[in-house]
Protein backbone atom coordinates (compact mmCIF):
# COMPACT_ATOMS: atom_id res chain seq x y z
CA UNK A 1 68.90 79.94 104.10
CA UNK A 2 70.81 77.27 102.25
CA UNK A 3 74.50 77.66 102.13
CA UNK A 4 76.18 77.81 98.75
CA UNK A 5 79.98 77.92 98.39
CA UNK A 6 81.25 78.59 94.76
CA UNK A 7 85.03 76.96 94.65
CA UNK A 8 87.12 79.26 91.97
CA UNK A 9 90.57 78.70 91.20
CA UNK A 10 93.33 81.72 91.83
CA UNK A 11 96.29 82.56 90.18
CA UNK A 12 98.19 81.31 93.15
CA UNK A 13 98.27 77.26 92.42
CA UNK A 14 98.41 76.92 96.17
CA UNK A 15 95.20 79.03 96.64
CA UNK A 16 91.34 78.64 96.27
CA UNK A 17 88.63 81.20 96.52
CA UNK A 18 85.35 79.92 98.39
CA UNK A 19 82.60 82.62 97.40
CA UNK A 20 79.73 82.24 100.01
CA UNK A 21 76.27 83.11 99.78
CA UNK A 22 76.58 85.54 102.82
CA UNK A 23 79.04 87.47 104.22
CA UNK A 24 82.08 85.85 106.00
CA UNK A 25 83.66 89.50 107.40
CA UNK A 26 81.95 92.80 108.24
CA UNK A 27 81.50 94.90 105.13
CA UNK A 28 84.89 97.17 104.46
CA UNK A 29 87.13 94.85 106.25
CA UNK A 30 89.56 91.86 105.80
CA UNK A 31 91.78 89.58 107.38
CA UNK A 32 94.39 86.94 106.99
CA UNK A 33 95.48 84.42 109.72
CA UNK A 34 98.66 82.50 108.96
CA UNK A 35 97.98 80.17 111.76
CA UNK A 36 94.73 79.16 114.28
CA UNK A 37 96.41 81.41 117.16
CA UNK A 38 95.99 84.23 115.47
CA UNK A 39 91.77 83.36 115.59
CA UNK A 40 91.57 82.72 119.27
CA UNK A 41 88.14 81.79 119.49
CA UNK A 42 86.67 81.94 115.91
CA UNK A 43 86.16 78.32 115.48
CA UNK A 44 85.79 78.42 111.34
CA UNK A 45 89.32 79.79 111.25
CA UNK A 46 90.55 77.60 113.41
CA UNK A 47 88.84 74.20 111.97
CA UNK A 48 90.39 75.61 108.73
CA UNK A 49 93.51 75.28 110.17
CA UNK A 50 93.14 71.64 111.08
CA UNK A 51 92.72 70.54 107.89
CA UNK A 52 96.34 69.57 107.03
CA UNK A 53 98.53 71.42 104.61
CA UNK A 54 96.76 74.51 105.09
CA UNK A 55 98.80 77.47 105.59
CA UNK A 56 96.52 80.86 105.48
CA UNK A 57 93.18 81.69 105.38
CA UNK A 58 92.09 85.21 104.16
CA UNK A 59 88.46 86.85 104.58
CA UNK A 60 86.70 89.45 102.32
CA UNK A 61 83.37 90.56 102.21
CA UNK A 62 82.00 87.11 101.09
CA UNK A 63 85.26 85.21 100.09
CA UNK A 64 87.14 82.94 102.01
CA UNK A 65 90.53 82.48 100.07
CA UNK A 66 92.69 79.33 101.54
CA UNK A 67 96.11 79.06 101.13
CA UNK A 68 97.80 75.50 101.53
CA UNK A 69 101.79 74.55 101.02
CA UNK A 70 101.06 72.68 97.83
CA UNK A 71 101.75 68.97 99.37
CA UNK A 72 98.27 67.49 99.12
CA UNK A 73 95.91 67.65 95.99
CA UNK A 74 93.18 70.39 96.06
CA UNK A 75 90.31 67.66 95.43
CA UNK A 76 90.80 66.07 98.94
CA UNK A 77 91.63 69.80 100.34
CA UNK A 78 88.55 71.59 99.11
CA UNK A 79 86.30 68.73 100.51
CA UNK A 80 87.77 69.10 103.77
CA UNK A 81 87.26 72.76 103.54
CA UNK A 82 83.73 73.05 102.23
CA UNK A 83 82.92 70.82 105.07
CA UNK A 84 84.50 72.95 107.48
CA UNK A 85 82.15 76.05 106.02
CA UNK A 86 79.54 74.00 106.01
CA UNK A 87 79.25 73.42 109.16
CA UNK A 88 80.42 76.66 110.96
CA UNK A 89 79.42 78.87 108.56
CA UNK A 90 75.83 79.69 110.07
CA UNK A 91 77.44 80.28 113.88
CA UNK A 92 80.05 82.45 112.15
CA UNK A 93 79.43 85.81 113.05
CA UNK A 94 81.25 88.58 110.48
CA UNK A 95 81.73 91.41 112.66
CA UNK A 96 84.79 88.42 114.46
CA UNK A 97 87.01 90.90 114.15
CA UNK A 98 86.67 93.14 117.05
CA UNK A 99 86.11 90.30 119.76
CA UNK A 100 89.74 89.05 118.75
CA UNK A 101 92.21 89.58 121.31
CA UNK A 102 95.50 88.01 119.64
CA UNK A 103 94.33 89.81 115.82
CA UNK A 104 97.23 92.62 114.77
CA UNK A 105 95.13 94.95 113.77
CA UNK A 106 95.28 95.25 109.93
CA UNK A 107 97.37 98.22 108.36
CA UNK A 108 95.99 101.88 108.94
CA UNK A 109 95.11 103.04 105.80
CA UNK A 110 94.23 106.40 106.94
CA UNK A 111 96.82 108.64 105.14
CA UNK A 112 99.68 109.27 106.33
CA UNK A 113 100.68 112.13 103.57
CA UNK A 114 99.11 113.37 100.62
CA UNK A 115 101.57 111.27 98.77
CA UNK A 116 100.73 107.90 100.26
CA UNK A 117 96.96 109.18 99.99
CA UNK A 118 97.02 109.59 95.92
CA UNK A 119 99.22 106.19 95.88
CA UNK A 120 96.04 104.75 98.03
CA UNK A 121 93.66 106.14 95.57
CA UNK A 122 95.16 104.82 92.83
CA UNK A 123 95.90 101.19 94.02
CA UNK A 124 92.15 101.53 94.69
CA UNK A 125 91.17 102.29 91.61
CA UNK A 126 93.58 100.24 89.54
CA UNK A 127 95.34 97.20 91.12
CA UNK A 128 92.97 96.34 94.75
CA UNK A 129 90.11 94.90 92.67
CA UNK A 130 92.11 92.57 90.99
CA UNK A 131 94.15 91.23 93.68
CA UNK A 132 90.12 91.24 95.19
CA UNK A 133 89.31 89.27 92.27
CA UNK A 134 91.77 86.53 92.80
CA UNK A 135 91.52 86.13 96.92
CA UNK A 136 94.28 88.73 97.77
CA UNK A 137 94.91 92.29 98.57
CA UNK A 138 97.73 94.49 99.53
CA UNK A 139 98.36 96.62 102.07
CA UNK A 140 100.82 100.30 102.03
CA UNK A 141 103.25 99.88 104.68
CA UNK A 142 105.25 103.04 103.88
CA UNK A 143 106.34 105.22 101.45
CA UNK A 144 109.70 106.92 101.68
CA UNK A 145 112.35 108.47 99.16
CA UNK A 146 110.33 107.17 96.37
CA UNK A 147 110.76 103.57 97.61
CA UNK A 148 107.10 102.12 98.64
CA UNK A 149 106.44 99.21 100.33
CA UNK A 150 103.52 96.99 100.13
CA UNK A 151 102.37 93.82 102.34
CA UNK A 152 100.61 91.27 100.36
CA UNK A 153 97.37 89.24 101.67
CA UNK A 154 95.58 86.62 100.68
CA UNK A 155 96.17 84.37 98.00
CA UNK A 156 98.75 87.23 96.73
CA UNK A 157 101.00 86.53 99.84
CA UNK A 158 102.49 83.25 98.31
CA UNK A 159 101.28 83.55 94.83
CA UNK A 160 104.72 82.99 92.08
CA UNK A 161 103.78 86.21 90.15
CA UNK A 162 103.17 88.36 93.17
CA UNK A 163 106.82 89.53 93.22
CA UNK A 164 107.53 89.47 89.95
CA UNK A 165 104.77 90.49 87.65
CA UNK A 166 102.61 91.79 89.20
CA UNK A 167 104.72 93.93 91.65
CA UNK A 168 106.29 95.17 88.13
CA UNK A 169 102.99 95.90 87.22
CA UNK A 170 102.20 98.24 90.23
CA UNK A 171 105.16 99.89 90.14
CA UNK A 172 104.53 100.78 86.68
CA UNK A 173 101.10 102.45 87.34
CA UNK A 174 102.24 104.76 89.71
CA UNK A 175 105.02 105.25 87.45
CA UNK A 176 102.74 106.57 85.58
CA UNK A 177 100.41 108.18 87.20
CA UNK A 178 102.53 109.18 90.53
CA UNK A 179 106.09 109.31 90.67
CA UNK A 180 108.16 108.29 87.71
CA UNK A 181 111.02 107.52 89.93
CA UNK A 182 109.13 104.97 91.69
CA UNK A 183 110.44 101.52 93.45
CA UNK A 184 107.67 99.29 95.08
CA UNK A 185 108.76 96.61 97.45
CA UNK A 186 107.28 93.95 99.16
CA UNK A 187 107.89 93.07 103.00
């Protein structure tokens, strides 16, 4: 099959998404790597890594969004890394995730309470595909005392409007729709 990699931009101006033509991650799961020893062993990850500037990669179903420290122009670094796919893409295997020894495992999102469980469900329904949309995510870290926090991922993890807007923006859904006395934090 040939390989085709679809370069979009993100709302992050340090972040790309490359949309391949097959899965980069086992269906259901994701993953970000802020350096190569956190991918002992997956070799795409870890070439990704040796392309200078680059500071995060993030895999989704078919997306790999890259994250670099906005020193070097994205023409040269989106060469490098469509190379990089290129190349490793076809040995890649998506299911990576469970031969990694050094990977923290991502957040549990099993609920913890029916509170966090409706907060889930409506991130899900409302915010996740958006953040999806753009090369991100977010995880639930905890909710206490009306004060939630939330772990950004992706291209969402450095993006400018990540902890202003559109943490405003979350926290105003669930005002809504949860807990009027709300207060969502990042960590």
């Amino acid at each position: 099959m040939q390989i085709i990699i679809n370069v979009q931009n993100t709302p992050n101006p340090n972040a790309l998404k490359f949309i391949v033509n097959r899965d980069v991650i086992k269906s259901g799961e994701k993953a970000s790597f802020g350096g190569p020893d956190e991918a002992e062993g997956i070799v795409i990850i870890q070439k990704l890594f040796e392309i200078p500037n680059v500071t995060q990669v993030h895999f989704f179903e078919n997306v790999i969004s890259v994250t670099q420290d906005g020193q070097q122009d994205w023409d040269v670094v989106s060469e490098e890394i469509k190379k990089v796919i290129l190349e490793h893409i076809v040995a890649h295997d998506p299911n990576f995730i469970e031969k990694l020894s050094t990977f923290v495992p991502k957040v549990d999102r099993e609920p913890k309470s029916p509170e966090f469980a409706k907060i889930d469900e409506i991130l899900d329904r409302t915010v996740r595909p958006y953040l999806q949309g753009d090369g991100g995510d977010l995880e639930l870290i905890s909710y206490e005392n009306h004060i939630l926090k939330v772990l950004y991922q992706g291209a969402c993890g450095s993006c400018p409007s990540s902890t202003a807007g559109t943490l405003q923006a979350i926290q105003g859904i669930l005002r809504d729709e949860f807990d009027s006395e709300i207060e969502v934090i990042t960590t």
